[in-house]
Protein backbone atom coordinates (compact mmCIF):
# COMPACT_ATOMS: atom_id res chain seq x y z
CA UNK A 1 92.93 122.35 86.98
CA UNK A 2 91.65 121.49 83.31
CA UNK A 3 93.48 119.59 81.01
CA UNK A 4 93.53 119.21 77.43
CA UNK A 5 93.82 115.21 77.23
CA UNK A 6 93.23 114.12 80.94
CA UNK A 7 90.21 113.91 83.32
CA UNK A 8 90.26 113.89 87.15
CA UNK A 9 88.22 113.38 89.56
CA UNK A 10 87.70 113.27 93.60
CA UNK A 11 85.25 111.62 96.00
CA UNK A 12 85.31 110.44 99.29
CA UNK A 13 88.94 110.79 98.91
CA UNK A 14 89.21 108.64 96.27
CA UNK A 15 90.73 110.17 92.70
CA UNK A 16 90.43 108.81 89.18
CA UNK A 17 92.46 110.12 86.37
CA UNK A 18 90.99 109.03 83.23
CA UNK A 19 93.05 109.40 79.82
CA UNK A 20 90.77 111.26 77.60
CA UNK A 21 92.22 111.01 74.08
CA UNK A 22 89.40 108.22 72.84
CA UNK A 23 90.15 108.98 68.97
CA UNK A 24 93.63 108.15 69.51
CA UNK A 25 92.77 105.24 71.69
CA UNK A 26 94.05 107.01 74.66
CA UNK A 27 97.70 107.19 73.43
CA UNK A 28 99.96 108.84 74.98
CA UNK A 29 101.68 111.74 73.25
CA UNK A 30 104.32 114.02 74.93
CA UNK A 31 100.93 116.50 75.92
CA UNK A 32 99.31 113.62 77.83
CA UNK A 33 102.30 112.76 79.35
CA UNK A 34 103.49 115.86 80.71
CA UNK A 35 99.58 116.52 81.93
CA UNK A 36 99.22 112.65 83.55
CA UNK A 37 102.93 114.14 85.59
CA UNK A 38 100.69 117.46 86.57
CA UNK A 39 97.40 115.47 87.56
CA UNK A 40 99.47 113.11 89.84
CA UNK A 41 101.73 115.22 91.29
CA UNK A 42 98.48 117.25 92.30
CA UNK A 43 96.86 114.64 93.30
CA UNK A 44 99.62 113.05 95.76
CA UNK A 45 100.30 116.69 96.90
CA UNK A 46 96.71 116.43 98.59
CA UNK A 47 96.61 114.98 101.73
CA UNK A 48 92.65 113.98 101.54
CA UNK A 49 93.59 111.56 98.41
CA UNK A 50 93.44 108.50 99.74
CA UNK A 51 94.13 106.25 96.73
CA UNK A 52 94.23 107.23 92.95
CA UNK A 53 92.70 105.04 90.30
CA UNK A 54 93.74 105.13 86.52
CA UNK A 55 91.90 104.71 83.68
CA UNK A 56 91.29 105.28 79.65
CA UNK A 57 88.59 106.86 78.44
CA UNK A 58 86.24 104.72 76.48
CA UNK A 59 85.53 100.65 76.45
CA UNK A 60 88.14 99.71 73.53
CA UNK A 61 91.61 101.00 75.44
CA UNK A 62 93.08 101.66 78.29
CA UNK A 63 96.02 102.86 76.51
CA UNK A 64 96.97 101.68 73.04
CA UNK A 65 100.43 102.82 73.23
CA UNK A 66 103.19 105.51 72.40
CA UNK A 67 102.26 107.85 69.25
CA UNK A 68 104.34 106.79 66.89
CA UNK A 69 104.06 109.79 64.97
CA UNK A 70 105.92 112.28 67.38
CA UNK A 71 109.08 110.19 67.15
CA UNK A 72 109.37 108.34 64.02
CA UNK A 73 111.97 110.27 62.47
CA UNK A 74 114.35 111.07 66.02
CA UNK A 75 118.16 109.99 65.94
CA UNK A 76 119.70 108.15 68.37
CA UNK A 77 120.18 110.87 71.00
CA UNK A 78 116.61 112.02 70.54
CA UNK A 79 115.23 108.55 71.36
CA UNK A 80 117.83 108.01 74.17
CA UNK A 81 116.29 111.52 75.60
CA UNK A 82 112.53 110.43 75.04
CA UNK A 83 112.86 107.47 76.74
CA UNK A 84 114.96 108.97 79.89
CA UNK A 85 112.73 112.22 80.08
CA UNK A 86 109.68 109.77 79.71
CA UNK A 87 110.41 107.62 82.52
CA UNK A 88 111.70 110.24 84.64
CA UNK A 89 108.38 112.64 84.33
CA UNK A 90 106.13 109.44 84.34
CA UNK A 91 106.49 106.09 85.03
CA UNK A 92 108.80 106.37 87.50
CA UNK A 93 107.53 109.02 89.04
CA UNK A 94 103.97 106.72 89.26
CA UNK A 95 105.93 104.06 90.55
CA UNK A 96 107.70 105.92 93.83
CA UNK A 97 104.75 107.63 94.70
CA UNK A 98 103.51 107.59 98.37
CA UNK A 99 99.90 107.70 97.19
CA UNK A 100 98.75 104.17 96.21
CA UNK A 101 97.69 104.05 92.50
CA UNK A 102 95.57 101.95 91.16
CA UNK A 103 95.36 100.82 87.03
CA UNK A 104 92.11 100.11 86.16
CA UNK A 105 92.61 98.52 82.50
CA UNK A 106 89.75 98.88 80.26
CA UNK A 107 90.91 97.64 77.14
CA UNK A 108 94.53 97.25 75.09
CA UNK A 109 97.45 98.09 77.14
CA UNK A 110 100.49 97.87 74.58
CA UNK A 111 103.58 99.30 74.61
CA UNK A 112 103.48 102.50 76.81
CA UNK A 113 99.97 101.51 77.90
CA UNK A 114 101.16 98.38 79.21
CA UNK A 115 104.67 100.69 80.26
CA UNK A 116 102.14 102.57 82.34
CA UNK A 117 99.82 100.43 83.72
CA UNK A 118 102.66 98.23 85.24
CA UNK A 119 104.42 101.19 86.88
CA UNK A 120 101.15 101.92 88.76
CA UNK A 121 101.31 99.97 92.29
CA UNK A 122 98.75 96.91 91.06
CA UNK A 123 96.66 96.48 88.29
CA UNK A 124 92.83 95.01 87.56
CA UNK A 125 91.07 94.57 84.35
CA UNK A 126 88.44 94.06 82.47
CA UNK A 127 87.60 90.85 80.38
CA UNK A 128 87.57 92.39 77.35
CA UNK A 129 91.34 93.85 77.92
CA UNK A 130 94.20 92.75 75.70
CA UNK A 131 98.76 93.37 76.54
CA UNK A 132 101.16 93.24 75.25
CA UNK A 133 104.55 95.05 74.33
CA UNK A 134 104.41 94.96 70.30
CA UNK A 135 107.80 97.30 69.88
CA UNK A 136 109.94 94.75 68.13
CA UNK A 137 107.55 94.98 65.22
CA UNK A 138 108.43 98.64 64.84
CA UNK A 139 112.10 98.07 65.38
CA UNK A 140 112.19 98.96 68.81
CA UNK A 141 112.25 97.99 72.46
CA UNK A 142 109.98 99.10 75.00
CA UNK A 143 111.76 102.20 76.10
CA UNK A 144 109.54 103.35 79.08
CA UNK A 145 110.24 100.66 82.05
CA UNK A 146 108.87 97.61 80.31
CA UNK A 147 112.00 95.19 79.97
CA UNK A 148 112.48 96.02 82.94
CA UNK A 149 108.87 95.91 85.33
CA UNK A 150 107.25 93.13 83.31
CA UNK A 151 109.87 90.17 84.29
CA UNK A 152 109.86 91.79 87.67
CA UNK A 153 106.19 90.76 87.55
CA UNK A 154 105.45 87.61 85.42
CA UNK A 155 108.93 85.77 85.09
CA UNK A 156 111.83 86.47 82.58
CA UNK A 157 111.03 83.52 80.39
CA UNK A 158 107.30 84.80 79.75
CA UNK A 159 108.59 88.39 79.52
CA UNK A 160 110.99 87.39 77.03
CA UNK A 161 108.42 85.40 75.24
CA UNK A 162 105.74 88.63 75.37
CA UNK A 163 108.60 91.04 74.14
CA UNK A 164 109.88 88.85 71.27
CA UNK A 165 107.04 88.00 69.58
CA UNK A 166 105.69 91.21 69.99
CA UNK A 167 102.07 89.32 70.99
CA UNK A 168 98.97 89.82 73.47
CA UNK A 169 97.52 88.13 75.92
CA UNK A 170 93.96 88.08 77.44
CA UNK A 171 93.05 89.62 80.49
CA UNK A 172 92.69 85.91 81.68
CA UNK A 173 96.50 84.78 80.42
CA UNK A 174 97.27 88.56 82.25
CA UNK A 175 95.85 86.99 85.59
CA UNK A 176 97.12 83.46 85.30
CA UNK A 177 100.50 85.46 85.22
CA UNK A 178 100.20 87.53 87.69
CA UNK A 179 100.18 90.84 85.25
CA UNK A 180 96.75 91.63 86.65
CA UNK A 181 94.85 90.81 90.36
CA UNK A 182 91.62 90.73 89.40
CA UNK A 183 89.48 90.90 86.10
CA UNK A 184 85.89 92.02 85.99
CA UNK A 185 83.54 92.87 82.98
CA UNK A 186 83.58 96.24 81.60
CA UNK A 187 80.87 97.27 84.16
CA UNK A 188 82.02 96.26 86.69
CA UNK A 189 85.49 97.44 86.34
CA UNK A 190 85.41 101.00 87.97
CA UNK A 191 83.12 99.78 90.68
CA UNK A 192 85.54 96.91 91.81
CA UNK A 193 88.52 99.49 91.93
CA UNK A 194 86.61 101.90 93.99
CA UNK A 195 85.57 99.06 96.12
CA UNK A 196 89.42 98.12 96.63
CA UNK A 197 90.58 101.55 97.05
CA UNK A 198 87.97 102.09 99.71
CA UNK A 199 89.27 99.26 101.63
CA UNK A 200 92.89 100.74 101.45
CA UNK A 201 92.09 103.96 102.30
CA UNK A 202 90.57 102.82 105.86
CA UNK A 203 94.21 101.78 106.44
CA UNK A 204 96.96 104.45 107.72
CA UNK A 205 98.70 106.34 104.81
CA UNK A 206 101.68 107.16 106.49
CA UNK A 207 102.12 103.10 106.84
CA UNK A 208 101.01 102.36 103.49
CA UNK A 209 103.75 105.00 102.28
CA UNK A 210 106.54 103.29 104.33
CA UNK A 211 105.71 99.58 102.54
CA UNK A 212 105.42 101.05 99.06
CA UNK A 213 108.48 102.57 99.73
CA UNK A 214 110.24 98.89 101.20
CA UNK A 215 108.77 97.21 98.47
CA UNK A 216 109.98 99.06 95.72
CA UNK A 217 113.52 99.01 97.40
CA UNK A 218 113.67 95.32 96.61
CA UNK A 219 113.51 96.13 92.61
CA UNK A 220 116.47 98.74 93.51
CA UNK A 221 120.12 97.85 92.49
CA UNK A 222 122.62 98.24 95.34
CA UNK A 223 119.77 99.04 98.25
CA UNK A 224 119.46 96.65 100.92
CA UNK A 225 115.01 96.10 101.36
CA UNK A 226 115.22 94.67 104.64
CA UNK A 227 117.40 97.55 105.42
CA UNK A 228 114.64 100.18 103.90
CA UNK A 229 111.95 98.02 105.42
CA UNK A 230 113.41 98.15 109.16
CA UNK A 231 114.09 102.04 108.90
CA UNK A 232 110.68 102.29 107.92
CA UNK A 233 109.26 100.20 110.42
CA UNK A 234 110.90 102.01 112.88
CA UNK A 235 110.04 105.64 111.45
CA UNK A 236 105.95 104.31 112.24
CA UNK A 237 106.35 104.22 115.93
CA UNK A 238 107.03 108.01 115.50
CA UNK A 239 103.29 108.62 113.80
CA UNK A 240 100.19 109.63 114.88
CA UNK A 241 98.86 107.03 113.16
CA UNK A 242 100.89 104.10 115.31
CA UNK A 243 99.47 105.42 118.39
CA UNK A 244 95.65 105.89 116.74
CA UNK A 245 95.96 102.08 114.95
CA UNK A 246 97.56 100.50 118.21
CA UNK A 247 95.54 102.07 120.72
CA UNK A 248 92.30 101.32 119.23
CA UNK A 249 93.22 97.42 118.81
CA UNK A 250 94.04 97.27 122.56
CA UNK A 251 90.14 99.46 122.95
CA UNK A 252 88.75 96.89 120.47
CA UNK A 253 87.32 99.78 118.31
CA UNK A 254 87.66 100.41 114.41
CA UNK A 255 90.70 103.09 114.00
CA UNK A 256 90.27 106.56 112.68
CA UNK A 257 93.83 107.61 111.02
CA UNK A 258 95.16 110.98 110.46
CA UNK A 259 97.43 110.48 108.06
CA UNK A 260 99.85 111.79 110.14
């Protein structure tokens, strides 16, 4: 499928989406986030996808944020709507995917950047990469996830520091925090993903599904994650995969999953 503002890509069962709108520094418009929806439901609807990485296109940004310009002028409702439909299409859509997904930060990640890269399931970067959550300098919060994901990840006190001052922080500062696992030089960025998704995608999807799913349940309001995590612990003794990953343990032979 081609797309007007997004790139994709598949090898070896590996995907990369890349955000291809470099003059814009990869921001994301309603267009590009209706077509990032498309590219990863399409992707996660293909069984031979292991793992999807994304990316900006470029060496300055990864994504620079939200274009301001499609909803400077909206009224309350409208921006109570952008936010919901937003969320709904995208980021959380990202989030509670079965397909692992992979943000590969290549540069600024503010606002709906950063939004986006911390709804993915983990996050690398290069060293040249700069976050941050500037919307209190435009009289707004972040409205796609980001109040809510970013204490999840680095603490509410540096969270609330991040958000107030509207600042950045280094791809270093976004390690020390645990914002980011890894951070590589711009090189070596892509390479070091690929190398980590091809490590994950040796491992059984159907399993990998079932913890995604268990660990997001702990972020949930009102579900119970050992609860999800036991039901889903249970539901992989019913795989082919169980049988292919225990079985070849007990032969002392490297597994071959199915997926199924």
């Amino acid at each position: 499928m081609t797309f007007e503002n997004v790139l994709t890509s598949v090898e070896n069962g590996l995907a990369t989406i890349t955000i291809n709108r470099p003059k814009k520094l990869n921001a994301l418009n309603k267009a590009t986030i209706e077509e990032l929806h498309t590219a990863f439901e399409m992707l996660a609807a293909d069984s031979a996808v292991k793992v999807i990485i994304l990316t900006g296109s470029g060496e300055k940004a990864f994504v620079a944020g939200a274009d301001i310009s499609e909803f400077a002028h909206f009224s309350v409702d409208e921006g109570g709507s952008l936010a919901a439909k937003g969320q709904k299409m995208l980021f959380d859509f990202v989030e509670n995917l079965s397909t692992p997904v992979i943000a590969a930060v290549n540069g600024f990640a503010l606002g709906g950047g950063l939004e986006l890269a911390m709804a993915c399931h983990f996050r690398i970067a290069s060293d040249n990469a700069k976050m941050g959550l500037p919307e209190v300098s435009l009289g707004v919060i972040p409205g796609y996830g980001g109040t809510q994901r970013l204490p999840q990840l680095i603490g509410k006190g540096r969270a609330m520091e991040l958000v107030m001052t509207a600042g950045m922080i280094t791809a270093e500062e976004a390690k020390n925090y645990g914002l980011v696992n890894h951070v590589a030089t711009q090189e070596e960025l892509i390479p070091l993903a690929l190398k980590i998704a091809g490590k994950i995608s040796r491992n059984s999807s159907q399993a990998i599904a079932g913890a995604i799913n268990a660990v997001n349940a702990n972020f949930k309001d009102g579900v119970d994650g050992y609860s999800v995590e036991i039901a889903a612990f249970g539901d992989c003794f019913g795989t082919e995969d169980f049988k292919e990953g225990t079985t070849a343990f007990l032969e002392k032979r490297k597994a071959n999953f199915s997926g199924k």
